[in-house]
C-alpha atoms as a PDB file:
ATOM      1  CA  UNK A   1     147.729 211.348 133.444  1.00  0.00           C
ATOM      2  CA  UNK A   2     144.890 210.658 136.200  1.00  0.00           C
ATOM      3  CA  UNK A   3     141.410 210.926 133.908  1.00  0.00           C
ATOM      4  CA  UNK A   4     137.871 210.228 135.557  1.00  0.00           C
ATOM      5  CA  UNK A   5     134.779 209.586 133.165  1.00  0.00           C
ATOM      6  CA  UNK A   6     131.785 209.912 134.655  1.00  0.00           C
ATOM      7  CA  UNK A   7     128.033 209.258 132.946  1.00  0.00           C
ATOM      8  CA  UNK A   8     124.467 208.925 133.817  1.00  0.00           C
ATOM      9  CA  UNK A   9     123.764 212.383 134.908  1.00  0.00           C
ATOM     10  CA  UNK A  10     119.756 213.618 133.518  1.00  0.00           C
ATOM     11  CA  UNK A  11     116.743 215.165 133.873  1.00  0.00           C
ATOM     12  CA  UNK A  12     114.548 213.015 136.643  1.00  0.00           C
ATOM     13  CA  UNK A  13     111.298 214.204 137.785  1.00  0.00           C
ATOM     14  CA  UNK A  14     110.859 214.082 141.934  1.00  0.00           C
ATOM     15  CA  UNK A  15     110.835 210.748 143.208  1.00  0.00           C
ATOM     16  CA  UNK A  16     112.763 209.374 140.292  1.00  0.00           C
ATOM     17  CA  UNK A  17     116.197 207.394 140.019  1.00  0.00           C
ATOM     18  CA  UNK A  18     119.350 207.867 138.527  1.00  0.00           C
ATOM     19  CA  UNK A  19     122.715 206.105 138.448  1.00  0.00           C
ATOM     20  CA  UNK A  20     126.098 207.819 138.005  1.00  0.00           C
ATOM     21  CA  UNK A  21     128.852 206.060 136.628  1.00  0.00           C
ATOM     22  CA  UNK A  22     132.783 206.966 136.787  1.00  0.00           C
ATOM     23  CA  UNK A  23     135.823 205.156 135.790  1.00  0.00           C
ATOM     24  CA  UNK A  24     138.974 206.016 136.778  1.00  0.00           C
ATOM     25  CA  UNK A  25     142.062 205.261 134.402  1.00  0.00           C
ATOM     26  CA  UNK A  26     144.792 205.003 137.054  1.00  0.00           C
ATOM     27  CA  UNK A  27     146.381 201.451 138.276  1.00  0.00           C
ATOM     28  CA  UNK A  28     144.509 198.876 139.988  1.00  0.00           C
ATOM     29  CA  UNK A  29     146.503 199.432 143.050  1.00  0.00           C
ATOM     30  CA  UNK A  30     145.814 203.163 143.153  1.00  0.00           C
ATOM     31  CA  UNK A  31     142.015 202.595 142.791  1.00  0.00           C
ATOM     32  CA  UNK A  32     142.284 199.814 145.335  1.00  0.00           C
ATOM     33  CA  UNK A  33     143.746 201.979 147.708  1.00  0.00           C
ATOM     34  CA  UNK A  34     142.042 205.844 146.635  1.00  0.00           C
ATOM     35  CA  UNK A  35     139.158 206.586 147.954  1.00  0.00           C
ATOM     36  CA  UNK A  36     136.321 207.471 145.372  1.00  0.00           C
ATOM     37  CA  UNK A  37     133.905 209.999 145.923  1.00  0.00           C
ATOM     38  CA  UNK A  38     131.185 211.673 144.516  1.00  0.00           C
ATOM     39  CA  UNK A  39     130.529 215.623 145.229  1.00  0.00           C
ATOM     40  CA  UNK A  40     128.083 218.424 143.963  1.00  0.00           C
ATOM     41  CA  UNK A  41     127.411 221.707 143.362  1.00  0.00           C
ATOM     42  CA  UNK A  42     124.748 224.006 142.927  1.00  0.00           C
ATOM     43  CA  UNK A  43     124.858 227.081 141.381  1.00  0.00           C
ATOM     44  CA  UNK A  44     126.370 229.872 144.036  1.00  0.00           C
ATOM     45  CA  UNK A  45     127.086 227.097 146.321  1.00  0.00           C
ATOM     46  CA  UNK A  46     129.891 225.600 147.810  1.00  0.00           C
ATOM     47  CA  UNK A  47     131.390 221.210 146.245  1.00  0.00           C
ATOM     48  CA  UNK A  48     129.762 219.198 148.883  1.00  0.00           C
ATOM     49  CA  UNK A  49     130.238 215.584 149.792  1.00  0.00           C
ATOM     50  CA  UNK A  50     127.559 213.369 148.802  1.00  0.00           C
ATOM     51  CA  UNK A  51     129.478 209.784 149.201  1.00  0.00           C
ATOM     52  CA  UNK A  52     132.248 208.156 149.148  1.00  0.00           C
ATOM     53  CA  UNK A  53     134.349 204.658 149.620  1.00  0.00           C
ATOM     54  CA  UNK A  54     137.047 203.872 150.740  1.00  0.00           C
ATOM     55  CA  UNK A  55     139.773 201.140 151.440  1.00  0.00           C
ATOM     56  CA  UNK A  56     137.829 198.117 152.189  1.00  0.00           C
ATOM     57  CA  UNK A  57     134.699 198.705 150.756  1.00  0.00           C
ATOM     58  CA  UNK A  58     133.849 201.280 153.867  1.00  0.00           C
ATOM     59  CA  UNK A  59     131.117 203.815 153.231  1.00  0.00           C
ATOM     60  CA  UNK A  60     130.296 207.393 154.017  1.00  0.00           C
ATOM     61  CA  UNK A  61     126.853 209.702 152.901  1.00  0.00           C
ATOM     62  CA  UNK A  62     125.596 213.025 153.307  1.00  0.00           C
ATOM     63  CA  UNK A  63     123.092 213.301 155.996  1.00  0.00           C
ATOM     64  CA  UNK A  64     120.845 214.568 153.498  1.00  0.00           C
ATOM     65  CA  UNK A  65     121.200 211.138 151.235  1.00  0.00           C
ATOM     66  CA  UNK A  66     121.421 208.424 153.551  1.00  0.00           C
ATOM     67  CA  UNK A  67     118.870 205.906 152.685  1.00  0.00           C
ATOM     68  CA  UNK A  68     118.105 206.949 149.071  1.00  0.00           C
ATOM     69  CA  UNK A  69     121.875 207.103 147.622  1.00  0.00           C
ATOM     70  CA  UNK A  70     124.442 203.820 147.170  1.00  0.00           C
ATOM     71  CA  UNK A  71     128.293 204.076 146.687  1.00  0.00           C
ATOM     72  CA  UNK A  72     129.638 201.259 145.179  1.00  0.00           C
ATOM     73  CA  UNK A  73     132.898 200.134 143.328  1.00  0.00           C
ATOM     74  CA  UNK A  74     133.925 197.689 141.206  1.00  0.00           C
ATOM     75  CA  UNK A  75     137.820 197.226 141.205  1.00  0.00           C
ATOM     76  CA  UNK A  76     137.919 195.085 138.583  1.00  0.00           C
ATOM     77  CA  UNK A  77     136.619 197.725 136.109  1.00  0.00           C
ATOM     78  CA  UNK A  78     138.068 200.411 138.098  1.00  0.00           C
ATOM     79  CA  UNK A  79     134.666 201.567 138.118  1.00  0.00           C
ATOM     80  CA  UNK A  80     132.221 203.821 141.065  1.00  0.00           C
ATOM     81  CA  UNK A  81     128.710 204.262 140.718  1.00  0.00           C
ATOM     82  CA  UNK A  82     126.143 206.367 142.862  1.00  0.00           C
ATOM     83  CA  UNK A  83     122.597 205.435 142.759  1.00  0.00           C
ATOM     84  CA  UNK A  84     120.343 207.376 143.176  1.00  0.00           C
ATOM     85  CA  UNK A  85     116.855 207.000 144.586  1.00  0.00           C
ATOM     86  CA  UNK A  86     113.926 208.977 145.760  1.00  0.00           C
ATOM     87  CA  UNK A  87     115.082 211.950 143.861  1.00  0.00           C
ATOM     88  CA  UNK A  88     114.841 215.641 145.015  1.00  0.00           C
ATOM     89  CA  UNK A  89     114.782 218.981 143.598  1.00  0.00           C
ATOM     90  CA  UNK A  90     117.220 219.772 146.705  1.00  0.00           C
ATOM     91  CA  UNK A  91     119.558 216.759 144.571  1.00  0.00           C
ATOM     92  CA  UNK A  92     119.991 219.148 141.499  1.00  0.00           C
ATOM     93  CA  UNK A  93     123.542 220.091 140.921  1.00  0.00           C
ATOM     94  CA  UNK A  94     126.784 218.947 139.005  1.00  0.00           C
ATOM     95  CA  UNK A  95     127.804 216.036 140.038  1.00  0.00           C
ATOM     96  CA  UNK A  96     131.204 215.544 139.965  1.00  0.00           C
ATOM     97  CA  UNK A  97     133.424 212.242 140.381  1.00  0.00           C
ATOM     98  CA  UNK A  98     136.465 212.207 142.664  1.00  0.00           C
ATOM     99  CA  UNK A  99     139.468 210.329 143.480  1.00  0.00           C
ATOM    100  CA  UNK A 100     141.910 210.819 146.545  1.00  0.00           C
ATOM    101  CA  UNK A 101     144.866 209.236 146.675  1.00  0.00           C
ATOM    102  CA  UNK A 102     148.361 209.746 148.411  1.00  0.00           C
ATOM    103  CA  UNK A 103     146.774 213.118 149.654  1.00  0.00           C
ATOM    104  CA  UNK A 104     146.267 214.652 146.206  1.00  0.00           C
ATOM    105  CA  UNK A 105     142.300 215.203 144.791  1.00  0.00           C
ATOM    106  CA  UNK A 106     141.487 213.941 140.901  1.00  0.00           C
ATOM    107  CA  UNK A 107     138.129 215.405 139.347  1.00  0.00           C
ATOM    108  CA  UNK A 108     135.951 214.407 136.474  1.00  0.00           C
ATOM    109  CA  UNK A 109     134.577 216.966 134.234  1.00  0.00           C
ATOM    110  CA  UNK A 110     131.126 216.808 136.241  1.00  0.00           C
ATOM    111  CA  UNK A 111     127.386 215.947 134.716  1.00  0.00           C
ATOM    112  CA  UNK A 112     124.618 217.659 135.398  1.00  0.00           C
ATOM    113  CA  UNK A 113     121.718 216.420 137.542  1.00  0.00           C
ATOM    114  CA  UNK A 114     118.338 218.160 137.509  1.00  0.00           C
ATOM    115  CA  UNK A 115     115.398 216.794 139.632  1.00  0.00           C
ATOM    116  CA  UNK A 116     112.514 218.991 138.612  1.00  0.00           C
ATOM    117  CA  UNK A 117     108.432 218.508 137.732  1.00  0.00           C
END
């Protein structure tokens, strides 16, 4: 069984910071290889892509996160964070951990992140 734990999800007030964390129990290989990525959803909305990374430590954001958000991974831990900077009400939504590998999608349970005043 593929299981994703993700923490660090809050209540941050504008301007605020946050850091996600997920860990993946699946082979080193596999989390080597996968790509990790980190979606969201608002309520009534569609799972968008926030960020993810891939093979060789390559990077992609959401036009609407570049410069405040960071991907990162530790393979040793099998381990992806998100942090999160320069908070938004626009950020709120569950955020929810994923994993891609060999052309099937893994999900964490989600966590809640609400940027509000």
């Amino acid at each position: 069984q593929v299981q994703l734990v993700e923490s660090g999800g809050g209540l941050v007030q504008p301007g605020g910071s946050l850091r996600l964390s997920c860990t993946a129990s699946v082979s080193g290989g596999i989390f080597t290889i996968g790509t990790m990525g980190w979606y969201r959803q608002a309520p009534g909305k569609q799972r968008d892509l926030v960020a993810r990374i891939m093979r060789f430590g390559i990077t992609d954001y959401a036009d609407s996160v570049k410069g405040r958000f960071t991907v990162s991974r530790d393979n040793a831990k099998n381990t992806v964070y998100l942090q999160m900077n320069s908070l938004k009400p626009e950020d709120t939504a569950v955020y929810y951990c994923n994993l891609r590998y060999s052309g099937f999608d893994y999900w964490g349970q989600g966590t809640q992140v609400t940027v509000s005043s």
